[in-house]
Protein backbone atom coordinates (compact mmCIF):
# COMPACT_ATOMS: atom_id res chain seq x y z
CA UNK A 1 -33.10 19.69 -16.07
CA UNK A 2 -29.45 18.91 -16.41
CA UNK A 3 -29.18 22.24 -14.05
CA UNK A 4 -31.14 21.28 -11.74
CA UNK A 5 -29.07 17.37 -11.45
CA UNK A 6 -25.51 19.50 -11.92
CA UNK A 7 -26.79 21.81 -8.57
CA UNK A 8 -27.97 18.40 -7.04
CA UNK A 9 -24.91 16.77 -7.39
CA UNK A 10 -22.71 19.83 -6.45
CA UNK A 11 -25.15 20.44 -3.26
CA UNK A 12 -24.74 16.68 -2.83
CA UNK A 13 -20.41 17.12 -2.14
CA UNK A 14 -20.35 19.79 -0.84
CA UNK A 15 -22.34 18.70 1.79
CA UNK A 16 -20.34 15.21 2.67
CA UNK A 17 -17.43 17.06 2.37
CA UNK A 18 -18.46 19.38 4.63
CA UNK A 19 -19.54 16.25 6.84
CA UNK A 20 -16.56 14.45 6.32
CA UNK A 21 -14.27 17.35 7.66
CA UNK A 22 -16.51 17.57 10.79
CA UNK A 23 -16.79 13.82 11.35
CA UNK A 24 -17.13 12.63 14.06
CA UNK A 25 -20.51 14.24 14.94
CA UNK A 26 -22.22 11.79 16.87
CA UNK A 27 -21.10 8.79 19.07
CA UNK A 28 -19.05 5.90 17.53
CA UNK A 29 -19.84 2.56 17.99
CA UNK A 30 -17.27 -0.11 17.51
CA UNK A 31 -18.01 -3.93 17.55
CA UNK A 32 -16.14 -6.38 19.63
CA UNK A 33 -16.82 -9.72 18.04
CA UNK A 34 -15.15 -11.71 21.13
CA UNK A 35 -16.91 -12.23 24.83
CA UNK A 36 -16.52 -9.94 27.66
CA UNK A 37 -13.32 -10.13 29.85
CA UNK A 38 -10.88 -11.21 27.42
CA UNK A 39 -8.42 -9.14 25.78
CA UNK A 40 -9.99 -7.84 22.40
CA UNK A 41 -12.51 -6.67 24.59
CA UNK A 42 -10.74 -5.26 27.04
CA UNK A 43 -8.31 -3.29 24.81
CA UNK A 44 -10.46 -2.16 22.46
CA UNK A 45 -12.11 -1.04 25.60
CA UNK A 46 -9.28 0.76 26.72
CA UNK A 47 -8.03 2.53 23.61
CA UNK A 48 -11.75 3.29 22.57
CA UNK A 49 -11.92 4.97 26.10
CA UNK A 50 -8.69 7.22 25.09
CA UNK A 51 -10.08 7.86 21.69
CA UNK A 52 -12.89 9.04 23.29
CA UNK A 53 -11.24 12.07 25.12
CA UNK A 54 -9.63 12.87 22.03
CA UNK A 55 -12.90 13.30 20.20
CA UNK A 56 -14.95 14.75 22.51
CA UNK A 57 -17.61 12.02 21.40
CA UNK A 58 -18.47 8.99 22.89
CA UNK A 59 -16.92 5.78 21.44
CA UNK A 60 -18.98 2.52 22.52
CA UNK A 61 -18.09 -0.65 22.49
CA UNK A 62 -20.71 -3.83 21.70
CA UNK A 63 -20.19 -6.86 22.43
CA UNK A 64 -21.57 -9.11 18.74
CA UNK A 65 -20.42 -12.13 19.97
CA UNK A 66 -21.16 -15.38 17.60
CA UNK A 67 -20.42 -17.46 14.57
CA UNK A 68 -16.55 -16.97 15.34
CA UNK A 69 -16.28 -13.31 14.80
CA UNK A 70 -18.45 -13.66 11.41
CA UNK A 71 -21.51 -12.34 13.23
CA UNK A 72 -20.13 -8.91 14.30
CA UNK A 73 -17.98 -8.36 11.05
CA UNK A 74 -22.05 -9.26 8.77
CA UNK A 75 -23.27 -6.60 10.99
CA UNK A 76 -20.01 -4.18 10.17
CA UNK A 77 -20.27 -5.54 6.54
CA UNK A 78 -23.91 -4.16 5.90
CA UNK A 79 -23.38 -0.91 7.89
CA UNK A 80 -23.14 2.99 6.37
CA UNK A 81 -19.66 3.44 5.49
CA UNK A 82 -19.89 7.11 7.61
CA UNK A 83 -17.39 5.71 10.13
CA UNK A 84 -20.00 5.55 13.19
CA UNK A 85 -19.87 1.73 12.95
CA UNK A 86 -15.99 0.12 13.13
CA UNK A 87 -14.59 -2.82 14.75
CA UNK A 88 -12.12 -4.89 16.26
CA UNK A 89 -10.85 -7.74 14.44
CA UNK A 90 -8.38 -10.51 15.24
CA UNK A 91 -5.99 -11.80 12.17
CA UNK A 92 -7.96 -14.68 12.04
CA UNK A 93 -11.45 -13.25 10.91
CA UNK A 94 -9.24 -11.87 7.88
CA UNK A 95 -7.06 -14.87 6.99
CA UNK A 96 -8.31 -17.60 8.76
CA UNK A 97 -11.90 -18.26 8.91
CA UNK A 98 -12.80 -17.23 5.33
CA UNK A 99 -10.61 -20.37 4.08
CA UNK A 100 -12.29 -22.79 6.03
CA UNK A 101 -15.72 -21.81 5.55
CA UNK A 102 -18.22 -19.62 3.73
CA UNK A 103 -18.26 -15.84 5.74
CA UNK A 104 -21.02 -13.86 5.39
CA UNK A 105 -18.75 -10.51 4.13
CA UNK A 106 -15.63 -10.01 1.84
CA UNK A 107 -12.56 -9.63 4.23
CA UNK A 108 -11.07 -7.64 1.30
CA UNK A 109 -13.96 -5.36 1.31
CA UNK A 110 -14.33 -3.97 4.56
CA UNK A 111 -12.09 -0.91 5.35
CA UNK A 112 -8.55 -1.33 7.06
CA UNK A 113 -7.95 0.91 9.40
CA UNK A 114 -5.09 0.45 11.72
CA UNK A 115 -3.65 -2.15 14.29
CA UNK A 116 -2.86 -1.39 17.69
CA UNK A 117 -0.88 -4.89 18.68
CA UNK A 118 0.18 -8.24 18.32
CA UNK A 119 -1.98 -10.75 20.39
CA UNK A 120 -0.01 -13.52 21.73
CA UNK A 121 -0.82 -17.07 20.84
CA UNK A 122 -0.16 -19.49 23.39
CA UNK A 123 -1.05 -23.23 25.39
CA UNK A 124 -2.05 -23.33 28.86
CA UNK A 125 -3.42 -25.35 31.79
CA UNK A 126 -4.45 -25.12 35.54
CA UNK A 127 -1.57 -24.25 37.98
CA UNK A 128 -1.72 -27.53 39.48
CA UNK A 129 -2.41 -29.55 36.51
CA UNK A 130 -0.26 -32.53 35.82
CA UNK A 131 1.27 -31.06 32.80
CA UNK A 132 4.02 -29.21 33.68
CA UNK A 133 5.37 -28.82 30.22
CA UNK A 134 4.58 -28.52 26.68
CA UNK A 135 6.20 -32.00 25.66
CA UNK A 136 4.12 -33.81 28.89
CA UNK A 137 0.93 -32.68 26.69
CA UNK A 138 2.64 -33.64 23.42
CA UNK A 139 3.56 -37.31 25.48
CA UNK A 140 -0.20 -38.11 26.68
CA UNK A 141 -1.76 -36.74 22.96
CA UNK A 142 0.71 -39.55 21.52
CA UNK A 143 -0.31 -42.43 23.76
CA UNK A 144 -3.67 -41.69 24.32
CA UNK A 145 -5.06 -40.51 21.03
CA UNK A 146 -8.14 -38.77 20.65
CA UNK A 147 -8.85 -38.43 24.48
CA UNK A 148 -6.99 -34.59 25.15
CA UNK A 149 -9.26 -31.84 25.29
CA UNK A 150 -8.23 -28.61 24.46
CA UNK A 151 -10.38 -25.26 24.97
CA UNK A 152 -10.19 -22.85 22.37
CA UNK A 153 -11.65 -19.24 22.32
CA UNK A 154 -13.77 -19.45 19.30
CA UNK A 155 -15.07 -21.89 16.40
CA UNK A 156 -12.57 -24.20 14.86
CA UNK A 157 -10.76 -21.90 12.94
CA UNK A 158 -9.29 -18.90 15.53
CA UNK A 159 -6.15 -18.09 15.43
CA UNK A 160 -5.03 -19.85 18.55
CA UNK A 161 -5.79 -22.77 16.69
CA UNK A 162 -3.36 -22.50 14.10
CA UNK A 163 -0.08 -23.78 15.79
CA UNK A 164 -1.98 -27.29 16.81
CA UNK A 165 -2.96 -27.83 13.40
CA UNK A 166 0.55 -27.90 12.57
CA UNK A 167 1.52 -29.84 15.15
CA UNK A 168 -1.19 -32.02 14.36
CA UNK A 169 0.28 -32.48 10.81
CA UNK A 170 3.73 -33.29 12.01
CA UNK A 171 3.75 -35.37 14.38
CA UNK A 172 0.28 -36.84 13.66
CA UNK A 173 -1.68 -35.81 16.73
CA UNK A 174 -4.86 -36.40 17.68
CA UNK A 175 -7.37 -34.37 20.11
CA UNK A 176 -10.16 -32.30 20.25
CA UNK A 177 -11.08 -28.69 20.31
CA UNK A 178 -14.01 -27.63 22.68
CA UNK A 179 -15.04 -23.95 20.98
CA UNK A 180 -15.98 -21.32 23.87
CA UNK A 181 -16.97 -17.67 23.21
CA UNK A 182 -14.22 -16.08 23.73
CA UNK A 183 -10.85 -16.66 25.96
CA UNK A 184 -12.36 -15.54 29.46
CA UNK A 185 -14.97 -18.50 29.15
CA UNK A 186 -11.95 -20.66 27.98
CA UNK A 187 -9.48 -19.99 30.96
CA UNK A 188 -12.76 -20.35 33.68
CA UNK A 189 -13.48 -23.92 31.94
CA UNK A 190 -9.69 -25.05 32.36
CA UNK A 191 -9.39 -23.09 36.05
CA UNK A 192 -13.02 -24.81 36.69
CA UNK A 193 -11.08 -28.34 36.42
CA UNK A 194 -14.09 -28.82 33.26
CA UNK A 195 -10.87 -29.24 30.53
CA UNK A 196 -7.43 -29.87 30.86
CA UNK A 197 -5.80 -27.24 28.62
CA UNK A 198 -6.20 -24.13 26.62
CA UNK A 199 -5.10 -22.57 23.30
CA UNK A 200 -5.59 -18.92 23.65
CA UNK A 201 -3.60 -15.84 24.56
CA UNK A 202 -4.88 -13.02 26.88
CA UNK A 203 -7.69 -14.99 28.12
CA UNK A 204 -4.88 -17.19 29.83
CA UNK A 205 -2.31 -14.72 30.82
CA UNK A 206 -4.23 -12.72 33.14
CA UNK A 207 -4.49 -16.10 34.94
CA UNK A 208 -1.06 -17.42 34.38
CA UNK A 209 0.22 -13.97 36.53
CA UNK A 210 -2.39 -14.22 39.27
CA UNK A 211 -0.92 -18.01 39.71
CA UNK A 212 -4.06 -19.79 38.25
CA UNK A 213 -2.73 -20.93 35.37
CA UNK A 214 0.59 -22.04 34.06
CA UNK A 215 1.61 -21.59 30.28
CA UNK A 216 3.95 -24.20 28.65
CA UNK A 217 4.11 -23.04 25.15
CA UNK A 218 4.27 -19.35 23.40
CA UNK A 219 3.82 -19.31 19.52
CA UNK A 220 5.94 -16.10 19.61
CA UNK A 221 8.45 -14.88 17.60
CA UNK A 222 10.17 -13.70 21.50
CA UNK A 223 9.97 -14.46 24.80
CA UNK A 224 6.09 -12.89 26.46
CA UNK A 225 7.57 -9.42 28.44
CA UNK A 226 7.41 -10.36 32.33
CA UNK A 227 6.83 -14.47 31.87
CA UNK A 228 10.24 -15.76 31.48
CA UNK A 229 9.14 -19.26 32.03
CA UNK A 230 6.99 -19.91 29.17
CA UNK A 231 9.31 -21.51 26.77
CA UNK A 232 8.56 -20.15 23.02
CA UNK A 233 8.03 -23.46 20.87
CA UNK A 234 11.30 -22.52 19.40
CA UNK A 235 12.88 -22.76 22.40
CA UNK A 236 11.79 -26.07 22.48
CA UNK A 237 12.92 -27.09 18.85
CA UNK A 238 9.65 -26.62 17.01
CA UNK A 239 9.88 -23.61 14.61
CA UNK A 240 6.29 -22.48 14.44
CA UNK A 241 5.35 -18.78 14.82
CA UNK A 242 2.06 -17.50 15.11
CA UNK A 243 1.14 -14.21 15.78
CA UNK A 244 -1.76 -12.43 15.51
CA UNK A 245 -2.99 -8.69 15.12
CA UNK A 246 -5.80 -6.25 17.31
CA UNK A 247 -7.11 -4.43 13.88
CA UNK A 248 -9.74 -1.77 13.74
CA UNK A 249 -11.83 -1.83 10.51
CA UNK A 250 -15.01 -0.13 8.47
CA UNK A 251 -17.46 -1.16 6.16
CA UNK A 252 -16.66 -1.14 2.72
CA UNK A 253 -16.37 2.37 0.58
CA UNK A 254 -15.47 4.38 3.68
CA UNK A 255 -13.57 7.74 2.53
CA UNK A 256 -9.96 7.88 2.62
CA UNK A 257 -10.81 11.42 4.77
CA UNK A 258 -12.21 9.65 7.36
CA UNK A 259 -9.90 6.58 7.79
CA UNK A 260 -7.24 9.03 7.57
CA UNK A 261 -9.47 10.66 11.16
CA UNK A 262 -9.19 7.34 12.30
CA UNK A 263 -6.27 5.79 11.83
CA UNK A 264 -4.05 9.35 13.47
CA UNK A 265 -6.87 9.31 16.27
CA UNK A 266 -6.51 5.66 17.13
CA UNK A 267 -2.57 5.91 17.14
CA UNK A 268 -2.29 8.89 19.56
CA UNK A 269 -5.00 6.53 21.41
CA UNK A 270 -2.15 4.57 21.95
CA UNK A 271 -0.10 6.73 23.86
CA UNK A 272 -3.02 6.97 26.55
CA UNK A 273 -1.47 5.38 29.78
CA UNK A 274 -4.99 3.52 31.09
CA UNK A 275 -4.77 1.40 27.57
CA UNK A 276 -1.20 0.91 27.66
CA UNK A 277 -1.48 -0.71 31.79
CA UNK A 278 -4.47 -2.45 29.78
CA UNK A 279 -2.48 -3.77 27.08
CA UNK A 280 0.15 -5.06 29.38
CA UNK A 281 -1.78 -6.58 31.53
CA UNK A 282 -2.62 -8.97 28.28
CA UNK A 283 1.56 -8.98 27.32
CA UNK A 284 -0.34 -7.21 24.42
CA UNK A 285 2.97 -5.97 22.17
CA UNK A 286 2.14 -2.40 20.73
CA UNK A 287 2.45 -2.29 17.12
CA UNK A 288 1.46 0.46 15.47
CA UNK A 289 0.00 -0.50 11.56
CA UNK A 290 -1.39 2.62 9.36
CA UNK A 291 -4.36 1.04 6.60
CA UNK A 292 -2.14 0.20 4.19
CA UNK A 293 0.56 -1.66 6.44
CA UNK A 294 -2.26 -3.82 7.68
CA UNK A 295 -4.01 -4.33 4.40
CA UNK A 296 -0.51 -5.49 3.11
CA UNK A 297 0.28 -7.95 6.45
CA UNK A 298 -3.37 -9.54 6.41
CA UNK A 299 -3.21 -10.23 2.40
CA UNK A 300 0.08 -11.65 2.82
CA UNK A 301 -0.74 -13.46 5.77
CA UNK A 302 -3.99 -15.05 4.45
CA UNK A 303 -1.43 -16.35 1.28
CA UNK A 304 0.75 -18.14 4.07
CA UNK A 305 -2.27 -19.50 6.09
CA UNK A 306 -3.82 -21.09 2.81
CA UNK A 307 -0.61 -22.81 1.97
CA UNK A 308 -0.58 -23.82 5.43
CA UNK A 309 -3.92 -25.75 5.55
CA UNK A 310 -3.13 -26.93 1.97
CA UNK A 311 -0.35 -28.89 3.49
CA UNK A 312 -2.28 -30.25 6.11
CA UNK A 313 -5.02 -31.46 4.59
CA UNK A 314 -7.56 -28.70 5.93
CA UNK A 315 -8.42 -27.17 2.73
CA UNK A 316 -8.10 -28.36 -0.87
CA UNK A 317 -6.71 -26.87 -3.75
């Protein structure tokens, strides 16, 4: 009998292994937890597009759209760890959310991958809206508190979020967030005259170049390549930075083998020129992460963000 479980167990390596160094056999499908149009969907898109010529397999993209990203990571979460099932996750489904409410996964479960860029956090509004700057907004929030509305691509806790919170906190703002799915939806309801500004990043920048939209605030640690005119709010004397990452992940207990597949397959994805006129048609800043660089940012980065909504009251101790 304990044969017979030794030749079992043997058989049973030998043939993942044997699996593993194949992998992948079959199509990959990897979630997109944002709407269509915007640019996590677009980019992973784009790059899953290269990674697909380098594979030889398909690589197909689902929109799970819902709950603020949770829905598409519960789905990831409960998946076989065989690296058919990955997806693309914004900063904020690792750091963010999880602090503010109860997700239906362990963030420091699921598999890190790699990251591909840094998604730009910004403020916008409609090219002919009567804002033309960032401290015109700040002006009306202070005299006429409580009646600014402010689109935002997700639930109350997305990254693009982050900054006003702060703000909020200093200089005791108030306003409201009205949650779309996704930045696409966002930038149509503020070009559709239904809310005055956005918080959001690609969603707004495809519109702020074709002259729908003008940004008066970037969250970035630099000026956004090819939009000179959008102050950064340091530029402006307020010393907030938020930046966020494009991060492909697994389910939990994924071999290092096959994350290893993925993370060199996804990086010469990178080099692909249809994902890189992609990428900068968001002002998507490539930045290459391995799995342990972005393990190490997103555990470092949730620290900050906790502190952060300590301090302003989002979050208790």
């Amino acid at each position: 009998m304990k044969v017979s479980i030794f030749f079992v167990t043997v058989l049973f390596m030998f043939v993942t292994q044997q699996s593993e160094a194949a992998y992948p056999e079959k199509p990959i499908t990897v979630i997109c937890p944002f709407a269509a149009g915007a640019s996590y969907d677009m980019t992973s898109r784009a790059i899953s597009a290269a990674v697909s010529k380098l594979i030889g397999q398909p690589v197909i993209v689902m929109n799970k759209v819902g709950g603020g990203t949770f829905l598409g990571n519960a789905e990831l979460y409960n998946a076989a760890p065989d690296g058919y099932t990955l997806i693309i996750n914004a900063s904020s489904s690792i750091c963010l959310s999880p602090h503010l409410r109860k997700a239906p996964f362990d963030p420091w479960k699921i598999t890190p991958i790699m990251s591909y860029g840094i998604y730009p956090v910004l403020v916008a509004v409609k090219a002919d809206s009567p804002f033309k700057t960032f401290n015109d907004l700040l002006d009306y929030m202070k005299n006429k508190p409580g009646e600014l509305k402010i689109a935002t691509s997700g639930g109350p806790d997305v990254m693009d979020n982050l900054p006003l919170y702060i703000l909020q906190n200093q200089k005791k703002l108030d306003f409201k967030f009205v949650p779309f799915e996704g930045g696409a939806p966002a930038a149509a309801a503020v070009i559709g005259g239904h809310v005055p500004a956005m918080a959001g990043g690609g969603g707004a920048i495809v519109h702020i170049k074709d002259g729908k939209m003008r940004g008066l605030v970037a969250f970035t640690s630099q000026k956004l390549t090819g939009l000179p005119d959008i102050p950064t709010a340091r530029d402006l004397g307020i010393d907030i930075v938020v930046e966020s990452q494009y991060a492909l992940y697994g389910p939990p207990g994924m071999s290092r083998d096959v994350v290893k597949k993925l993370e060199e397959t996804f990086k010469k994805a990178m080099e692909d020129e249809d994902f890189k006129k992609i990428a900068d048609s968001f002002n998507v800043t490539l930045s290459f992460k391995n799995a342990e660089q972005i393990d190490n940012y997103h555990r470092d980065l949730s620290s900050k963000i906790r502190k952060i909504l300590i301090e302003i009251g989002r979050i208790k101790e």
